[in-house]
C-alpha atoms as a PDB file:
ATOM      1  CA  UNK A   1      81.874  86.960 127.275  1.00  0.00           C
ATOM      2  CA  UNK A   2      81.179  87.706 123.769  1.00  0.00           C
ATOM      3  CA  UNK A   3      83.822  90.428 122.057  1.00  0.00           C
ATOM      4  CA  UNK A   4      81.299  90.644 118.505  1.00  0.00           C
ATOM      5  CA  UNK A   5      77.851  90.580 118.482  1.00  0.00           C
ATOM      6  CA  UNK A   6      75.636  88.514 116.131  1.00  0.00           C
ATOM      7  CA  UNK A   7      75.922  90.399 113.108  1.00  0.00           C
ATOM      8  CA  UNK A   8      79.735  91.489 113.731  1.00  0.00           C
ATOM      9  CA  UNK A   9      80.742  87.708 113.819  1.00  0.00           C
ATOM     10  CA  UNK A  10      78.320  86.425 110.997  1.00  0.00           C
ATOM     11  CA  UNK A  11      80.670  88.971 108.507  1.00  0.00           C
ATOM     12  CA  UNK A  12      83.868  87.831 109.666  1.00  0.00           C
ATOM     13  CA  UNK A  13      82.302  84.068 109.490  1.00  0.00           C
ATOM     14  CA  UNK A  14      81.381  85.042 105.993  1.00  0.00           C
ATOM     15  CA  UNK A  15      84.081  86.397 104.935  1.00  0.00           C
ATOM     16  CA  UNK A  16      86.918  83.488 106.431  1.00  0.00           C
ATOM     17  CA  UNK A  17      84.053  81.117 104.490  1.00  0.00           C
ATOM     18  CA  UNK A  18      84.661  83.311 101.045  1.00  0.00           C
ATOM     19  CA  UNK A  19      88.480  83.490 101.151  1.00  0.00           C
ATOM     20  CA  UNK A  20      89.342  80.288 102.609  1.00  0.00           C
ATOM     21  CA  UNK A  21      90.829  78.379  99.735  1.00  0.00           C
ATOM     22  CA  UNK A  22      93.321  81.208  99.188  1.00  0.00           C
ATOM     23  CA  UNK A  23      93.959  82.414 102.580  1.00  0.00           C
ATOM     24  CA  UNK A  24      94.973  78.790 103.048  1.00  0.00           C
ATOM     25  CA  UNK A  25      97.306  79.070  99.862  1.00  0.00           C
ATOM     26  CA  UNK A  26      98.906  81.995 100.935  1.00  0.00           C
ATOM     27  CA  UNK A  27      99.054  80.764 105.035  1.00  0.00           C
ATOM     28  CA  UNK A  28     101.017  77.732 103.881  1.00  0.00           C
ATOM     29  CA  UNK A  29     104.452  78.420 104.319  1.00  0.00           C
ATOM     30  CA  UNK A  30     104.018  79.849 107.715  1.00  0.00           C
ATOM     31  CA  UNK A  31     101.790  77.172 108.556  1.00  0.00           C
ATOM     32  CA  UNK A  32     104.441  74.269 107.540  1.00  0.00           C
ATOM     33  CA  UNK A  33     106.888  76.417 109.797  1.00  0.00           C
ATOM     34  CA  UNK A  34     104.913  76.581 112.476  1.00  0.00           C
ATOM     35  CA  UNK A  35     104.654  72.833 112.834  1.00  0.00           C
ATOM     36  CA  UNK A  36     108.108  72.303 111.993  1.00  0.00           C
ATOM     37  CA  UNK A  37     108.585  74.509 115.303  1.00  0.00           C
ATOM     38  CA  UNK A  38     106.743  72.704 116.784  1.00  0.00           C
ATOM     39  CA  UNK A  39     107.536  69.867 116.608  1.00  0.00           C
ATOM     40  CA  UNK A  40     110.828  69.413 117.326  1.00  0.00           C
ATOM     41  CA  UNK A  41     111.133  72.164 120.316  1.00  0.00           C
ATOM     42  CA  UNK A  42     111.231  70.046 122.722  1.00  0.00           C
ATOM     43  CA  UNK A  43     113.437  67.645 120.969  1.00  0.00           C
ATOM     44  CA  UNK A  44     116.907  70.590 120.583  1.00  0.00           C
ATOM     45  CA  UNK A  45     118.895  72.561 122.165  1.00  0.00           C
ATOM     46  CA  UNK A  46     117.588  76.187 120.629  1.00  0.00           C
ATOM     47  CA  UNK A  47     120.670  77.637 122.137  1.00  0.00           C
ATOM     48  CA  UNK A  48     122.789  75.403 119.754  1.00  0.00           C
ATOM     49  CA  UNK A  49     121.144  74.189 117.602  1.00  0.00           C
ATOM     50  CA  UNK A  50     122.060  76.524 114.146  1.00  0.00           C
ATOM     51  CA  UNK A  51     119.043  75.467 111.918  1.00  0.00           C
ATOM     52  CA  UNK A  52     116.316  75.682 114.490  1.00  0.00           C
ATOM     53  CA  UNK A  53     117.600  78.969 115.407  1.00  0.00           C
ATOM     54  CA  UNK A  54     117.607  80.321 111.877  1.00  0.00           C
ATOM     55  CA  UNK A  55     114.250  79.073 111.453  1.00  0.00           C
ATOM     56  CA  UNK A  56     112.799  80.480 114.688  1.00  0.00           C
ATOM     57  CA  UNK A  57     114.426  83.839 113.632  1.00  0.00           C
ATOM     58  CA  UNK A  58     112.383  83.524 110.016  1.00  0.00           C
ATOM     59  CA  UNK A  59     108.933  82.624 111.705  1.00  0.00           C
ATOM     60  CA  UNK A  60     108.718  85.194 114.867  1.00  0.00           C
ATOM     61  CA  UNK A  61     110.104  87.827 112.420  1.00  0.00           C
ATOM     62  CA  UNK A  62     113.567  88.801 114.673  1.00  0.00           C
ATOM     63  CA  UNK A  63     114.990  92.999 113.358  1.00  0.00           C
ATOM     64  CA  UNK A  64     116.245  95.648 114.637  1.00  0.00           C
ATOM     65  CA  UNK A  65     117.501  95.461 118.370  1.00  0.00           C
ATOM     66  CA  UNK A  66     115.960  92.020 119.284  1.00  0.00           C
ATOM     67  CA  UNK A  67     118.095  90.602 116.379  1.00  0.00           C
ATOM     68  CA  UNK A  68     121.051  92.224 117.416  1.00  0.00           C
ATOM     69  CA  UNK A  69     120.213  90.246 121.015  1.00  0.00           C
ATOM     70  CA  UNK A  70     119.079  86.896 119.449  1.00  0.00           C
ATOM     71  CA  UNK A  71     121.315  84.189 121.296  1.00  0.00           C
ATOM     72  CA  UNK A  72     119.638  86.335 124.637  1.00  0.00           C
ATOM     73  CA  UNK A  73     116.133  85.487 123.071  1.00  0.00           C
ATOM     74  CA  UNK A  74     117.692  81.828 122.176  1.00  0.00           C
ATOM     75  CA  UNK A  75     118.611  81.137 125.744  1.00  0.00           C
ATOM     76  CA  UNK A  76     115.070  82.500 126.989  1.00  0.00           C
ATOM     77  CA  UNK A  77     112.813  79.998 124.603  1.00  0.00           C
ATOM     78  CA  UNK A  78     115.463  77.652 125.718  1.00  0.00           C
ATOM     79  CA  UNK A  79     115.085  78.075 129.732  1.00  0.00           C
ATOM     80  CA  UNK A  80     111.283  78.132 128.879  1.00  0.00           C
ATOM     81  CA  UNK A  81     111.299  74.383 128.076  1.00  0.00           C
ATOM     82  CA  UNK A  82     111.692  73.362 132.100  1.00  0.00           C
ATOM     83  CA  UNK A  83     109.334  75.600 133.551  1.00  0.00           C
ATOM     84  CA  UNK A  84     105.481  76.213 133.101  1.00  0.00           C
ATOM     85  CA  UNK A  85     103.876  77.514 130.330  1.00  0.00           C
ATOM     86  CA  UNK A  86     103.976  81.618 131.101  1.00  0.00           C
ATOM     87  CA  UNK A  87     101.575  83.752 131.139  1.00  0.00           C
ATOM     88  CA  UNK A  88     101.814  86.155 127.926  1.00  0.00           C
ATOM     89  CA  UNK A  89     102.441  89.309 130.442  1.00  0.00           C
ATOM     90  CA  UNK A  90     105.507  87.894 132.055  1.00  0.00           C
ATOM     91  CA  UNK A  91     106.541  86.140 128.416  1.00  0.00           C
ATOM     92  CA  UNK A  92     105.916  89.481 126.920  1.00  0.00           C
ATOM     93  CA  UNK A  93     107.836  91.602 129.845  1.00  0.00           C
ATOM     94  CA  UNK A  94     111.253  89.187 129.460  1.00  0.00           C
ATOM     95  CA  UNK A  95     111.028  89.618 125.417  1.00  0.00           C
ATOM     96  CA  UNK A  96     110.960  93.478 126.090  1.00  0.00           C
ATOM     97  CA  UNK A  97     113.396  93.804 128.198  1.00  0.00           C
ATOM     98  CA  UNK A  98     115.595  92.683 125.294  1.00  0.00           C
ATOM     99  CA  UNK A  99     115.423  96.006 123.977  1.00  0.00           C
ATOM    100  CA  UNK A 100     113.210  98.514 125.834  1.00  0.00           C
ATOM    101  CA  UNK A 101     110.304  98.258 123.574  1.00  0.00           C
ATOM    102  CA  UNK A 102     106.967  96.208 123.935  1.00  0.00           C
ATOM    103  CA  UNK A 103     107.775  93.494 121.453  1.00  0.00           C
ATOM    104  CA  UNK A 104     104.424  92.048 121.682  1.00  0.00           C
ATOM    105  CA  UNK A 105     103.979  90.096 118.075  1.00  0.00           C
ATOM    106  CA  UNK A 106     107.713  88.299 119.079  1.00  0.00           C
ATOM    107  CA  UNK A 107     106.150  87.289 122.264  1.00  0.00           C
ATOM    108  CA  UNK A 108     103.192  85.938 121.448  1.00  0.00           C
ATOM    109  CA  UNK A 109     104.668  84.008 118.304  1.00  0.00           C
ATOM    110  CA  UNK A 110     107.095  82.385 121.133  1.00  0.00           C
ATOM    111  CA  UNK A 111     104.466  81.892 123.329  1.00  0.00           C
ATOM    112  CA  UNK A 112     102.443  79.965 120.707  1.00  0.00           C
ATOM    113  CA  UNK A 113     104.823  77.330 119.913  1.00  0.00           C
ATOM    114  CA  UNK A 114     104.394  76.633 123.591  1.00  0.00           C
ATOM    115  CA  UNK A 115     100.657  77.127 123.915  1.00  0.00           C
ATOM    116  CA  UNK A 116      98.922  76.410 120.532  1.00  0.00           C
ATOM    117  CA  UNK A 117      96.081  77.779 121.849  1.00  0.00           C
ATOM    118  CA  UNK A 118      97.341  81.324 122.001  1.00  0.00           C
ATOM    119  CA  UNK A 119      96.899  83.409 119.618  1.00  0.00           C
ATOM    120  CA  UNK A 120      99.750  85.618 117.870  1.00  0.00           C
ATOM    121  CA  UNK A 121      99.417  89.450 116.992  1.00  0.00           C
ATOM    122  CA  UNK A 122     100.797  90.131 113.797  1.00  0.00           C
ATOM    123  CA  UNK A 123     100.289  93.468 111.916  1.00  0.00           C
ATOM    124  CA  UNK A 124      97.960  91.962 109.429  1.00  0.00           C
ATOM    125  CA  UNK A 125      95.540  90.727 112.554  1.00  0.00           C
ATOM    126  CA  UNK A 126      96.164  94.140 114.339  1.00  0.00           C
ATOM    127  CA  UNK A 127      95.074  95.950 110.818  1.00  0.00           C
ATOM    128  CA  UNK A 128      92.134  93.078 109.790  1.00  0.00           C
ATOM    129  CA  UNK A 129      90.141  93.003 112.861  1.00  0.00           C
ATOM    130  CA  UNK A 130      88.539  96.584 113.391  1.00  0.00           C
ATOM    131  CA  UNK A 131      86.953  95.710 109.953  1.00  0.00           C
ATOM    132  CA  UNK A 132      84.381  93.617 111.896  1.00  0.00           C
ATOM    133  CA  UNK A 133      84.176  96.002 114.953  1.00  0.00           C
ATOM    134  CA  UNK A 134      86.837  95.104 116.782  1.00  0.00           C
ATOM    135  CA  UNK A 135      88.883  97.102 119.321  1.00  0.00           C
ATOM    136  CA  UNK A 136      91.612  98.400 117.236  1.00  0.00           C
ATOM    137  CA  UNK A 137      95.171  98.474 118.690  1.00  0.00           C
ATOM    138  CA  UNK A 138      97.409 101.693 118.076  1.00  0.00           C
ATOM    139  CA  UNK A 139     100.640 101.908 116.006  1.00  0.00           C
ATOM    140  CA  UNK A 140     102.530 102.295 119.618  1.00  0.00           C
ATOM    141  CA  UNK A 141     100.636 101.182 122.470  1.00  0.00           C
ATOM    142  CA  UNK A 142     101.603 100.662 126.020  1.00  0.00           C
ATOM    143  CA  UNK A 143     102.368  97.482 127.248  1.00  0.00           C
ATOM    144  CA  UNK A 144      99.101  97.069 129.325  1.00  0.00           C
ATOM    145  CA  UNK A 145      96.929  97.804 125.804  1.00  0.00           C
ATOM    146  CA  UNK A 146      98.831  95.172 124.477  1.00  0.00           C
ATOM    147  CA  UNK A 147      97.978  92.543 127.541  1.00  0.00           C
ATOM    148  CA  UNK A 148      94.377  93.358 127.470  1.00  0.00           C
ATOM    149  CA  UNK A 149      94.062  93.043 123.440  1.00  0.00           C
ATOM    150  CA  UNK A 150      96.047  89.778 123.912  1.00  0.00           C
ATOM    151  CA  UNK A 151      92.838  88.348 125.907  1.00  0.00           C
ATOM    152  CA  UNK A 152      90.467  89.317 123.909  1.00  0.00           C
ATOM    153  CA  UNK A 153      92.057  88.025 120.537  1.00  0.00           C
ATOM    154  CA  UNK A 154      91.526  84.900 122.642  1.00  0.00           C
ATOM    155  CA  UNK A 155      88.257  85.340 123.348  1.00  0.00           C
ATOM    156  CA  UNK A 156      87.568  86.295 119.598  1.00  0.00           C
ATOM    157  CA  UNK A 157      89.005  83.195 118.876  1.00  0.00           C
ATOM    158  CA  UNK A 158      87.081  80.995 120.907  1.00  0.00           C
ATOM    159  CA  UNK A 159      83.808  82.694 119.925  1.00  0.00           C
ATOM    160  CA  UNK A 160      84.698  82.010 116.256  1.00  0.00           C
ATOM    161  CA  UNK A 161      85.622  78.382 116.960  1.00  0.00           C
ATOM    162  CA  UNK A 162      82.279  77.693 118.908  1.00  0.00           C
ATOM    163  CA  UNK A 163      80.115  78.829 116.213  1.00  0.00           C
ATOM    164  CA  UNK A 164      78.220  76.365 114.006  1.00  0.00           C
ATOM    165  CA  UNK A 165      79.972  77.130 110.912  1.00  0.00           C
ATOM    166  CA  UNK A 166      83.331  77.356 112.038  1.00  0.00           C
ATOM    167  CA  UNK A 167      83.524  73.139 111.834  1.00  0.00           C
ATOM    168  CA  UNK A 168      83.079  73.521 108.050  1.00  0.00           C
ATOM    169  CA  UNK A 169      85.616  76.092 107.474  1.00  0.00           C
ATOM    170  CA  UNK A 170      87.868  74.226 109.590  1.00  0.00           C
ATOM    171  CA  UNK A 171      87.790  70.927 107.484  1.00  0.00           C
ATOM    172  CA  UNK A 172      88.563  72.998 104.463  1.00  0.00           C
ATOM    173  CA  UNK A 173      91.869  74.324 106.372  1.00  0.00           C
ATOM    174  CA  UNK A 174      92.589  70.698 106.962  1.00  0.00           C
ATOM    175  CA  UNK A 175      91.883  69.286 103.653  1.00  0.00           C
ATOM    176  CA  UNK A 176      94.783  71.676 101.928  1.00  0.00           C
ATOM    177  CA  UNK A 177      97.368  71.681 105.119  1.00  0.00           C
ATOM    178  CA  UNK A 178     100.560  70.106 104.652  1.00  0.00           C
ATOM    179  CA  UNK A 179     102.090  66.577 104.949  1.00  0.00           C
ATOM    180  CA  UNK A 180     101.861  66.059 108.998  1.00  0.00           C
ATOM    181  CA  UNK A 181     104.815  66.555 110.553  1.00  0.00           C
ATOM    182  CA  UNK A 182     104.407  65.312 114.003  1.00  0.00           C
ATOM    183  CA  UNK A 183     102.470  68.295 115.031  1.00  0.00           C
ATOM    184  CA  UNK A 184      98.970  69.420 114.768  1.00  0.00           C
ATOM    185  CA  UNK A 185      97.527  72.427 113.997  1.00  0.00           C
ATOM    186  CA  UNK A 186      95.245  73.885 116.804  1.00  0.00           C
ATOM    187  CA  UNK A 187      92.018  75.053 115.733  1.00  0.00           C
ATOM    188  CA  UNK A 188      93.034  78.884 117.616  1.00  0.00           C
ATOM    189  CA  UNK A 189      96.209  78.873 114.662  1.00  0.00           C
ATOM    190  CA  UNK A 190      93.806  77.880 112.225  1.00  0.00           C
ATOM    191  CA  UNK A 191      91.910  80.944 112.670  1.00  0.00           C
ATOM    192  CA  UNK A 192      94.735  83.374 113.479  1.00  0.00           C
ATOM    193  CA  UNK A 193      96.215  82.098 109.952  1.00  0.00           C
ATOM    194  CA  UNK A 194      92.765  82.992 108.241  1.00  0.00           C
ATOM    195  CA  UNK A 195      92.411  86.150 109.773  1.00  0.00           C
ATOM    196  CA  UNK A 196      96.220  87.136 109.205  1.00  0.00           C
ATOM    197  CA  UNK A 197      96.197  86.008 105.459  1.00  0.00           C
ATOM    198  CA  UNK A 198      93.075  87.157 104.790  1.00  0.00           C
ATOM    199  CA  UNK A 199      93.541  90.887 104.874  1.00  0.00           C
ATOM    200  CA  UNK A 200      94.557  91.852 101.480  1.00  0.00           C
ATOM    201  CA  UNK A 201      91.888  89.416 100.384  1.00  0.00           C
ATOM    202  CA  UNK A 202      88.857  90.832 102.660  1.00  0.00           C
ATOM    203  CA  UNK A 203      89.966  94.523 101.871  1.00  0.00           C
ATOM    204  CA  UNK A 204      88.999  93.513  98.040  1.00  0.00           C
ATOM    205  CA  UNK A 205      85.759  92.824  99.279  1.00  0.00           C
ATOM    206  CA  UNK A 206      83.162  95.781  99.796  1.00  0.00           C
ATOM    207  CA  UNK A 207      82.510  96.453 102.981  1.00  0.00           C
ATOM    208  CA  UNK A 208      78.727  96.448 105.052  1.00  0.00           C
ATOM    209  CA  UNK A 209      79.354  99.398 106.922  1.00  0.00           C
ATOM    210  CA  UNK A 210      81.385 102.219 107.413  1.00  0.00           C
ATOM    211  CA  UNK A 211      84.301 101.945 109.453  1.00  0.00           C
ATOM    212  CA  UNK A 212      83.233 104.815 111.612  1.00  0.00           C
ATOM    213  CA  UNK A 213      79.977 102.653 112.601  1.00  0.00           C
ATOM    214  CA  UNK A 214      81.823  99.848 113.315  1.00  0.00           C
ATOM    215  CA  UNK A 215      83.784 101.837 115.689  1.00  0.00           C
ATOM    216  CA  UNK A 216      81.325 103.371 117.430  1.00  0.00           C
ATOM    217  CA  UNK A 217      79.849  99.558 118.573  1.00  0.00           C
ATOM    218  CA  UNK A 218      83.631  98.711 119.378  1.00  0.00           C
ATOM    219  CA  UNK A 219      84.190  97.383 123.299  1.00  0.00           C
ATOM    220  CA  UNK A 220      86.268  99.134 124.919  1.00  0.00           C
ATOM    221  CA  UNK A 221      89.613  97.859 126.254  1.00  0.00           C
ATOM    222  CA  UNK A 222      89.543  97.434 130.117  1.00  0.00           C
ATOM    223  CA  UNK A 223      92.912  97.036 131.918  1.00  0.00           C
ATOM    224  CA  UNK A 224      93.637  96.033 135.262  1.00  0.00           C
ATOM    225  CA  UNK A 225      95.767  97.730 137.814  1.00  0.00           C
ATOM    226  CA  UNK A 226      97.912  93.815 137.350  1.00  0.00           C
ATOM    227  CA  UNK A 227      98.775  94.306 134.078  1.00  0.00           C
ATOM    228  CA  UNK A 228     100.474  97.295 134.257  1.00  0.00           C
ATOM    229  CA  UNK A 229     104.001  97.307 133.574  1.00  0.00           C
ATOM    230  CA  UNK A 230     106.845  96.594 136.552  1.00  0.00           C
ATOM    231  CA  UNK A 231     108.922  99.294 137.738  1.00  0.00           C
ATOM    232  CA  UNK A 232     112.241  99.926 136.328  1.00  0.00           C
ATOM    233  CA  UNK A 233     111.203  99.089 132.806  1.00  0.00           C
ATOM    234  CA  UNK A 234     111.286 101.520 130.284  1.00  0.00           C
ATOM    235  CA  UNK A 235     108.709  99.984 127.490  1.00  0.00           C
ATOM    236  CA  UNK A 236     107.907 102.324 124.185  1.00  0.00           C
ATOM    237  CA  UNK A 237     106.742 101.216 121.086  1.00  0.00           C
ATOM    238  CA  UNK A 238     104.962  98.196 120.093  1.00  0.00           C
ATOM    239  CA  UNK A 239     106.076  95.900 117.434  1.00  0.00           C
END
């Protein structure tokens, strides 16, 4: 399945080639967090461990209520460590029910660190993406909007990563990344750092074609009767 056609996917191919030295600069500090995560997850205790914790907090971006119930969250990425991978529906349904509201971009960052190879929604990927003709995702959505855009980030992803040119782009990443750390940077971060950090960049740029055009050759979003949310959660705005 193929979420950008041909010409969609040669501009954003074009334009992660164009900005990849800085988006690279300006991805580094997450990126050097990210693997510092990673790394030693499965080596602590995240529901004691003080400077893990306070650098988990930095990286997923933990305000408002879901701060207020960290050592909850703690305990969760903790009890995560001895059971399967989830799926980011369930992962996403016991971050919500935190604090009654569909925290999707703290879910997916938790998720990652468990499954490099899923991507994280951040607002700079939600607000990048419909640039290129891609489904955009609403301010507030509903928690089965944000399952159904969380697959097919993925399958963005993996379109980008099969394309001819993404190999050279990718060595570029690697050539400025920092000192290994025990970790290794999957090639779906690689591209959700781009993307991310390249939105102030791109916006610089002139754009090919209206965003109303682009819009109009968007694919729609289709949802499942599965994904919808369980009963007896109340789930309102998205983070």
């Amino acid at each position: 399945m193929y979420v950008l056609d041909a010409g969609q996917l040669s501009r954003l191919l074009r334009d992660l080639e164009l900005t990849a030295a800085e988006t690279t600069r300006r991805a580094a500090l997450q990126t050097e967090k990210h693997l510092w995560l990673l790394s030693r997850l499965h080596r602590t205790n995240v529901r004691t461990d003080a400077l893990f914790q306070q650098r988990l907090a930095s990286h997923i971006g933990l305000r408002g209520k879901l701060r207020a119930r960290k050592n909850d969250l703690f305990d969760l990425v903790e009890s995560l460590k001895s059971a399967p991978v989830p799926r980011f529906d369930d992962l996403l349904l016991r971050v919500s029910e935190l604090t009654g509201q569909v925290e999707k971009s703290v879910a997916s960052s938790v998720l990652a660190l468990f499954d490099p190879d899923q991507p994280v929604i951040d607002r700079d990927l939600r607000e990048h993406l419909p640039r290129y003709g891609f489904t955009p995702l609403a301010e507030a959505p509903e928690y089965d909007e944000c399952v159904a855009w969380h697959r097919m980030v993925r399958l963005l992803f993996n379109q980008v990563i099969d394309s001819a040119r993404w190999a050279s782009i990718s060595s570029r990443i690697d050539s400025t990344l920092p000192a290994p750390s025990g970790a290794v940077l999957s090639e779906v971060r690689k591209v959700n750092l781009q993307l991310s950090h390249a939105r102030r960049v791109v916006a610089l740029m002139p754009s090919m074609q209206s965003q109303a055009g682009l819009r109009a050759r968007a694919p729609e979003l289709v949802v499942t009767p599965a994904q919808a949310p369980r009963q007896g959660v109340r789930l309102h705005l998205c983070r």
